[in-house]
Protein backbone atom coordinates (compact mmCIF):
# COMPACT_ATOMS: atom_id res chain seq x y z
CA UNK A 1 115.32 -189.60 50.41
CA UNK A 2 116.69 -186.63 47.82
CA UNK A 3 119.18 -186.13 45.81
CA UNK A 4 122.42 -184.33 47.01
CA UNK A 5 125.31 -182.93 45.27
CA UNK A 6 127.24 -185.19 47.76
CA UNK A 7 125.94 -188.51 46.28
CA UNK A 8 127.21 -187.18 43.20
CA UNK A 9 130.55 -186.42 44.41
CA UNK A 10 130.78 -189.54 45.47
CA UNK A 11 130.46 -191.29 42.33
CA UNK A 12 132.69 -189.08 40.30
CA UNK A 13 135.44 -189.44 42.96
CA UNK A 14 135.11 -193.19 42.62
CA UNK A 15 135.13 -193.50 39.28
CA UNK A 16 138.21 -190.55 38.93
CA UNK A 17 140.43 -192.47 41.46
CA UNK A 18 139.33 -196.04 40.71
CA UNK A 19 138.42 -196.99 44.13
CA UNK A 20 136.65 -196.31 47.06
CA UNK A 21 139.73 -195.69 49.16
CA UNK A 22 140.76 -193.52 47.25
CA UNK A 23 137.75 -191.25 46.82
CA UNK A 24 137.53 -190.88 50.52
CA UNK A 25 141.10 -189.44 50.26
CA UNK A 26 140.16 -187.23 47.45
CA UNK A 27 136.85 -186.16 49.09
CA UNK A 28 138.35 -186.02 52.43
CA UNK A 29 135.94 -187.85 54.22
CA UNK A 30 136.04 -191.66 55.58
CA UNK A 31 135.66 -194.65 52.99
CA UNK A 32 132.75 -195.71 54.88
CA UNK A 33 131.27 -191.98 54.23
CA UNK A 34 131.39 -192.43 51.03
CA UNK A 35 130.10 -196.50 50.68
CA UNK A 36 126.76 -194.51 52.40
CA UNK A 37 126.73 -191.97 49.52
CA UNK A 38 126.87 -194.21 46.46
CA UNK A 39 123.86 -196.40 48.66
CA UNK A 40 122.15 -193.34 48.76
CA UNK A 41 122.69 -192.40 44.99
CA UNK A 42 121.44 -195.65 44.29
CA UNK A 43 118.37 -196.08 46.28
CA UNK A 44 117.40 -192.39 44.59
CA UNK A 45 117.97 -193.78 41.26
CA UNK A 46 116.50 -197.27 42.19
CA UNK A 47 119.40 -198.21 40.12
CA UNK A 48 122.82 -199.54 40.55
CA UNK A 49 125.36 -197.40 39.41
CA UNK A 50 128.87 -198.78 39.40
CA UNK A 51 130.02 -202.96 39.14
CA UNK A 52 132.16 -203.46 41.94
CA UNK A 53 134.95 -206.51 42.30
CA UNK A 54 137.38 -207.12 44.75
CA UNK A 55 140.04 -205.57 42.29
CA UNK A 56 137.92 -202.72 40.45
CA UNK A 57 134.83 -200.60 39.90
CA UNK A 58 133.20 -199.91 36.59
CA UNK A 59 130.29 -197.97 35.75
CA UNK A 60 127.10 -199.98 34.42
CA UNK A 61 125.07 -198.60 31.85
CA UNK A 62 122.46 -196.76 33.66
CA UNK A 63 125.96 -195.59 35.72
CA UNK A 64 127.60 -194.37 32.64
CA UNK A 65 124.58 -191.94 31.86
CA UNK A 66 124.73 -190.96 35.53
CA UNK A 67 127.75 -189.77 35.49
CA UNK A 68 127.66 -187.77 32.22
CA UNK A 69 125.12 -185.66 34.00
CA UNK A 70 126.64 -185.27 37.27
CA UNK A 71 129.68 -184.14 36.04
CA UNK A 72 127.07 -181.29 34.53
CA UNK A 73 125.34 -180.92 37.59
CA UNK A 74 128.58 -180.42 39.84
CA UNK A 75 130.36 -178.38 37.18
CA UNK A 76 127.08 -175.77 37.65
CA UNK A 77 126.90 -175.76 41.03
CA UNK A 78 130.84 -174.53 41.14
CA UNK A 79 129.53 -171.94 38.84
CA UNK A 80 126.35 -170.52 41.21
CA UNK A 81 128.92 -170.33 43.94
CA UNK A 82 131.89 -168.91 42.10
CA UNK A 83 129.42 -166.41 40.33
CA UNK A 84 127.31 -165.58 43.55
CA UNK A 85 131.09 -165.00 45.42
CA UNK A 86 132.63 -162.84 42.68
CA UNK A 87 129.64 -161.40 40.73
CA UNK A 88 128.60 -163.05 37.26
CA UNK A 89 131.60 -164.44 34.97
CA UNK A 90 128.96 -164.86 31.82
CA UNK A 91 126.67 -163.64 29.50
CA UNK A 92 124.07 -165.95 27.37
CA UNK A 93 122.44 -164.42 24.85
CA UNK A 94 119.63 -166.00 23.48
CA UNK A 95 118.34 -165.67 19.93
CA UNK A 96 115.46 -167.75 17.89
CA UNK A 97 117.26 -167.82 14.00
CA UNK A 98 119.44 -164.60 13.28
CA UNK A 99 121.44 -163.91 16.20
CA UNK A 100 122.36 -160.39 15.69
CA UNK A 101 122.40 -160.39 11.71
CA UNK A 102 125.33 -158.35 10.63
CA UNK A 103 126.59 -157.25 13.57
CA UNK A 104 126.66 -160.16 15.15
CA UNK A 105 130.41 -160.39 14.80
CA UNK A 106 131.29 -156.81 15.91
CA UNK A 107 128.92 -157.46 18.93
CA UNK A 108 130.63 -160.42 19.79
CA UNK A 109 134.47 -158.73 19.26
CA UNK A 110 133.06 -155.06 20.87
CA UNK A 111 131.91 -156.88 23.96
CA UNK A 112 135.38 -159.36 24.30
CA UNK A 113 137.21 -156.10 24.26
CA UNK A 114 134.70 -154.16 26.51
CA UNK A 115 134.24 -156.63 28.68
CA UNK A 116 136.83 -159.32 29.37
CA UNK A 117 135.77 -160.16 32.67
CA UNK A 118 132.37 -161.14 31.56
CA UNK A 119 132.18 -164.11 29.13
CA UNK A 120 129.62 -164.01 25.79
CA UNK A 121 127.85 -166.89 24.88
CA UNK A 122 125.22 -166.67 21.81
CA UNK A 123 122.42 -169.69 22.13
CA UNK A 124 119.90 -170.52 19.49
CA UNK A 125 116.62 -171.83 20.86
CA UNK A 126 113.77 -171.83 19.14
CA UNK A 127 111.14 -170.78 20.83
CA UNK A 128 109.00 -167.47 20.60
CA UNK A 129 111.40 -165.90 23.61
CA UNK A 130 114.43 -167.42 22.19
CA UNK A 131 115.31 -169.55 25.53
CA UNK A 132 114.36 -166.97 28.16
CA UNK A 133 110.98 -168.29 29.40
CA UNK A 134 113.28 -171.66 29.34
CA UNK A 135 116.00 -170.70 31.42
CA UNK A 136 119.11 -171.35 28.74
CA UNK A 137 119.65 -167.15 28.64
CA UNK A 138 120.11 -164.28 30.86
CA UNK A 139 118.97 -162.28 27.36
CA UNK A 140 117.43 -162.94 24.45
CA UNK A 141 117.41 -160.95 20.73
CA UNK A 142 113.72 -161.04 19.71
CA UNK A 143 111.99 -159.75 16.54
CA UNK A 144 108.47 -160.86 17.51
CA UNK A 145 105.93 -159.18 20.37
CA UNK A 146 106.84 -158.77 23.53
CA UNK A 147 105.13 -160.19 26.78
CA UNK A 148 105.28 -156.73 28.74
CA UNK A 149 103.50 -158.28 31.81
CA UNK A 150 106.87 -160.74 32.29
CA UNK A 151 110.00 -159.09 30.67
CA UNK A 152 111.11 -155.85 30.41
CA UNK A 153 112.52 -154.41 27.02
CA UNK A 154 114.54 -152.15 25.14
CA UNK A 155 114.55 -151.93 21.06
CA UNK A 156 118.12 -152.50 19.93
CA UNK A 157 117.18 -151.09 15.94
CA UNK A 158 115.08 -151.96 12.63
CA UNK A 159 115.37 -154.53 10.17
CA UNK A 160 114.17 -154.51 6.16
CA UNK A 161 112.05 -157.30 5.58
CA UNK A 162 113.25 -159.85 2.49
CA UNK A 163 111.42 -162.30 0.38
CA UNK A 164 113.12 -165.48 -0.05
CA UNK A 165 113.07 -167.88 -2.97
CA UNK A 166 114.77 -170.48 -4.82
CA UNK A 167 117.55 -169.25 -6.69
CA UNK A 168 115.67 -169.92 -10.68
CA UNK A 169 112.31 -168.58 -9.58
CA UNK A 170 111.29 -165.88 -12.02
CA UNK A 171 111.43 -163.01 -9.49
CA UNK A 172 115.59 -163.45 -8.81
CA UNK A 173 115.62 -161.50 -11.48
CA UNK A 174 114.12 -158.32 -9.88
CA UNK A 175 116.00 -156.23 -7.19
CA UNK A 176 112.44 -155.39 -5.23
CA UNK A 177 109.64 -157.52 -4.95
CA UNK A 178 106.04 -156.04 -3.06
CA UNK A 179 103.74 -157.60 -0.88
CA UNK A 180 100.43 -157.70 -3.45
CA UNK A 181 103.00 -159.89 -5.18
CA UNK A 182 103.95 -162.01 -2.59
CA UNK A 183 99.93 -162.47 -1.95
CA UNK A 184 99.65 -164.96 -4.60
CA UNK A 185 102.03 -167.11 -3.39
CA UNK A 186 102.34 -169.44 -0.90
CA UNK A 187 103.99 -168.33 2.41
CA UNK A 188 105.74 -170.47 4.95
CA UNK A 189 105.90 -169.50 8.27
CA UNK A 190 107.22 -170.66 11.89
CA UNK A 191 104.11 -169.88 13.82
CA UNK A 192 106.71 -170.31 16.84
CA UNK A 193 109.77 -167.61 16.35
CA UNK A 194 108.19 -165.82 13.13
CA UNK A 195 107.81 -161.99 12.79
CA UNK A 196 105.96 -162.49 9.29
CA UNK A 197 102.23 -162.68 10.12
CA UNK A 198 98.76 -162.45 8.10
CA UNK A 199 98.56 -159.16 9.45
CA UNK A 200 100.50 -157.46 6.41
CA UNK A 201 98.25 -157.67 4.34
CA UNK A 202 94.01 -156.64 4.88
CA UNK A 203 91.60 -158.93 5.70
CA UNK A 204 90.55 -160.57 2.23
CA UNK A 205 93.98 -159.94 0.56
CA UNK A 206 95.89 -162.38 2.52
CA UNK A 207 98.35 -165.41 0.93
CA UNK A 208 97.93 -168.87 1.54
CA UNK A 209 99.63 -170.10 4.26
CA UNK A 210 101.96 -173.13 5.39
CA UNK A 211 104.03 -173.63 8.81
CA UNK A 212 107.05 -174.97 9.59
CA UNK A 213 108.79 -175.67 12.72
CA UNK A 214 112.74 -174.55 12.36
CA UNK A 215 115.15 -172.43 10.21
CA UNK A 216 116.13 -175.67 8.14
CA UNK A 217 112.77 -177.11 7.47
CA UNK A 218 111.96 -173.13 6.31
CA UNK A 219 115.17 -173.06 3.85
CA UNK A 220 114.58 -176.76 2.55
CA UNK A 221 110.81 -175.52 1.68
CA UNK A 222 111.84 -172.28 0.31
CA UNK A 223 114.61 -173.84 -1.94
CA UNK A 224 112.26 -176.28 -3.84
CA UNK A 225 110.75 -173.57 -5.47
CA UNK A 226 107.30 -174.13 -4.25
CA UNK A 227 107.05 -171.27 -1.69
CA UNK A 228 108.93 -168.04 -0.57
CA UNK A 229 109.21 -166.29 2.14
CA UNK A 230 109.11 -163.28 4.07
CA UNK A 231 112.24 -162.36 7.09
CA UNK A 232 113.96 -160.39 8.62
CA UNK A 233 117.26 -158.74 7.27
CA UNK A 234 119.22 -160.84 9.91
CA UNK A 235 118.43 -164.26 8.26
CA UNK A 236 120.06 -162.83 4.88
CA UNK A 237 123.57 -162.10 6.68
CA UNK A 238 123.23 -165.45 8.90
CA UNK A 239 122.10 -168.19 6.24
CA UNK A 240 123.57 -168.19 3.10
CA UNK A 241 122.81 -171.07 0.95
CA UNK A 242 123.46 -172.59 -2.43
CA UNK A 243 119.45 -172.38 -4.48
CA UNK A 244 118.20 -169.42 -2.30
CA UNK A 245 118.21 -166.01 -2.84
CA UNK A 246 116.83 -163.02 -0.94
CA UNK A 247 115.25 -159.43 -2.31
CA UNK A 248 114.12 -156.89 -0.51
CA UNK A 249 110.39 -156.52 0.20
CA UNK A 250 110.32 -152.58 -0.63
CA UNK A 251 106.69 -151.96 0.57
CA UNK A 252 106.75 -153.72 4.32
CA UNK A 253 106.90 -152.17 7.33
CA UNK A 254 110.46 -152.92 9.33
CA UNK A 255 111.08 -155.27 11.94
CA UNK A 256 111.91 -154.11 15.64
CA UNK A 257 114.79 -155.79 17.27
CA UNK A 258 114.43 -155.97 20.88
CA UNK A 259 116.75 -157.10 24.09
CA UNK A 260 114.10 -158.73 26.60
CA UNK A 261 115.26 -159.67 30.06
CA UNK A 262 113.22 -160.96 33.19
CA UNK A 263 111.59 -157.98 34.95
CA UNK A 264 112.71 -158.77 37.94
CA UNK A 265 116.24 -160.30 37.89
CA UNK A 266 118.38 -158.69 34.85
CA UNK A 267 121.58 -159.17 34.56
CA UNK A 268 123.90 -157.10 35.70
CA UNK A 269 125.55 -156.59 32.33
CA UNK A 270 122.13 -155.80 30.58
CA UNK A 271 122.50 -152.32 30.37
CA UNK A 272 126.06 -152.80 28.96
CA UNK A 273 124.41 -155.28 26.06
CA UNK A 274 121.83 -152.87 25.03
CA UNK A 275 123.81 -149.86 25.05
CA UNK A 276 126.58 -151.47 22.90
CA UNK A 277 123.78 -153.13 20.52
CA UNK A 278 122.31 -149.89 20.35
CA UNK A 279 125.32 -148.23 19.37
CA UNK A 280 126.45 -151.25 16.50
CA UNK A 281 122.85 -150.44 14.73
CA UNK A 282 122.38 -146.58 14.54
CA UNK A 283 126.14 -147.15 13.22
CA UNK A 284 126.54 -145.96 9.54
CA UNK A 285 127.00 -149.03 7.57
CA UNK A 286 127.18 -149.84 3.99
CA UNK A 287 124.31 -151.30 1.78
CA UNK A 288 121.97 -154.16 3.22
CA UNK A 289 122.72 -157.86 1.47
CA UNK A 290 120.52 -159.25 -0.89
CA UNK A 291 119.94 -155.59 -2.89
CA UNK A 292 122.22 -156.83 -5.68
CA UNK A 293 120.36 -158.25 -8.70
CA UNK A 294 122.74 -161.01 -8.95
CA UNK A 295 121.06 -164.13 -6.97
CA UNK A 296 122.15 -163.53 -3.60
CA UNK A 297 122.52 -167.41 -1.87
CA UNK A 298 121.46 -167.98 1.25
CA UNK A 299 122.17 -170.58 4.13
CA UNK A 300 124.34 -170.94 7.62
CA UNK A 301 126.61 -172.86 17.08
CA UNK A 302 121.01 -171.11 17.08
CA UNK A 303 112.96 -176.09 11.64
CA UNK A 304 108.49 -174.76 -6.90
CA UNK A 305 104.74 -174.26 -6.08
CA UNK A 306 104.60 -170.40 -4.58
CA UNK A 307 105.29 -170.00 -1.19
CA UNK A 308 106.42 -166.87 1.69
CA UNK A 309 108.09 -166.26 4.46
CA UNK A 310 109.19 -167.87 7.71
CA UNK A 311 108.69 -166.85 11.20
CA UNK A 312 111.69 -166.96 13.06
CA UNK A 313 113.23 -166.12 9.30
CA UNK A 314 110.09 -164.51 8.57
């Protein structure tokens, strides 16, 4: 026996209306129709899912959890049918740390106005496609290299690499900072989202290296002082926090910003997204954060010895 959306229905229905006579009057269909449901639920669980009484019906523990994701369940199968009937109502855009960096907010306004019909929603997953190859997003914002064979891509715009460190580290006080510098330090990394790899420096030249997994593990390493690190300009605009400050790394090559989509099922509104990203970078803007010599904090709905750079942040 499988699961069906109908078992589910059934249990909701009882639990909304408090009885079984009642659900079969809500669901239109005989009480008996819907004793045979909850059975079924059951022997698919190999649980029992509701305490029943003469007088009542409760959920029991294993019922309670049950529920919570069959209201899901239900709730997204209304979608697929509303959305396959009237064309697709949203838009998830995946990213791994820095969303959109500064434009994040004029995307997110641009496309409300743009595009009212179609509803925006920015998701934080780290992973190295930033949710795609997972299924949460319809697109994802990705700084790193692309898998050409599985997803199709467009570059958005550049970024200026920055090298972040604890707000009292000697080098705060500069404006620039270079990457022979940065060599004899100690660079942290997310080996999962990161765009800052070995491969800026030559072979023999290269820093010492530590990993982390997340944004917060990177920012709670690069605050004690003991590392830095290397990321894109997105992370400056998107975490600001109290003990970090960024400066620009004036001899690194820029980071490409790309849209990636699956080859063979885009969205309908990814042209729309990429031509209105397109347009928010090649936009005039005024100076990049973190230039300033004053210590530029750093720290954030999306991880003292001498360290550098993160991956998804770096």
């Amino acid at each position: 026996m499988e699961l069906e959306l109908r078992h589910l229905r059934c249990l909701v229905a009882i639990v909304d209306t408090g009885s079984f006579t009642d659900a079969a009057i809500e669901l239109g269909v005989s009480q008996a129709a819907v004793s045979r449901g909850l059975l079924a639920l059951e022997r698919v669980l190999g649980a029992r899912v509701l305490h029943r009484t003469s007088r009542a019906v409760a959920p029991t523990a294993a019922g309670v959890r049950v529920l919570a994701r069959a209201r899901h369940l239900l709730a997204e199968a209304e979608d697929l049918v509303r959305e396959a009937a009237a064309g697709p109502t949203r838009l998830r855009l995946g990213h791994a740390w820095g969303a959109l960096g500064r434009h994040t907010t004029a995307f997110q306004r641009g496309w409300a106005e743009r595009y009212p019909g179609t509803e925006l929603e920015l998701i934080r997953t780290n992973s190295s496609t930033a949710g795609l190859a997972e299924g949460v997003c319809d697109l994802a914002v990705v700084r790193t290299a692309v898998d050409t064979r599985r997803y199709a891509h467009a570059a958005v715009g550049t970024e200026r690499r920055y090298c972040a460190m604890a707000s009292d580290d000697v080098w705060a006080r500069r404006r620039t900072v270079g990457l022979a510098m940065i060599r004899e330090r100690t660079l942290v990394v997310d080996r999962r989202t990161g765009s800052t790899t070995a491969g800026l420096w030559s072979a023999g030249e290269r820093p010492r290296v530590e990993y982390t997994r997340d944004i917060e593990d990177w920012l709670a390493a690069v605050a004690t002082g003991r590392c830095v690190g290397i990321t894109p300009e997105s992370t400056v605009a998107q975490y600001r926090r109290d003990g970090i400050v960024f400066r620009r790394v004036r001899d690194a090559e820029p980071v490409t910003v790309r849209l990636i989509w699956h080859r063979h099922a885009p969205h309908p509104a990814t042209r729309d997204a990429v031509a209105l990203l397109t347009r928010l970078w090649t936009a005039p803007s005024p100076g990049s954060p973190g230039d300033a010599r004053a210590p530029v904090p750093v720290g954030r709905r999306a991880g003292a010895g001498r360290t550098a750079g993160p991956g998804g942040a770096g």
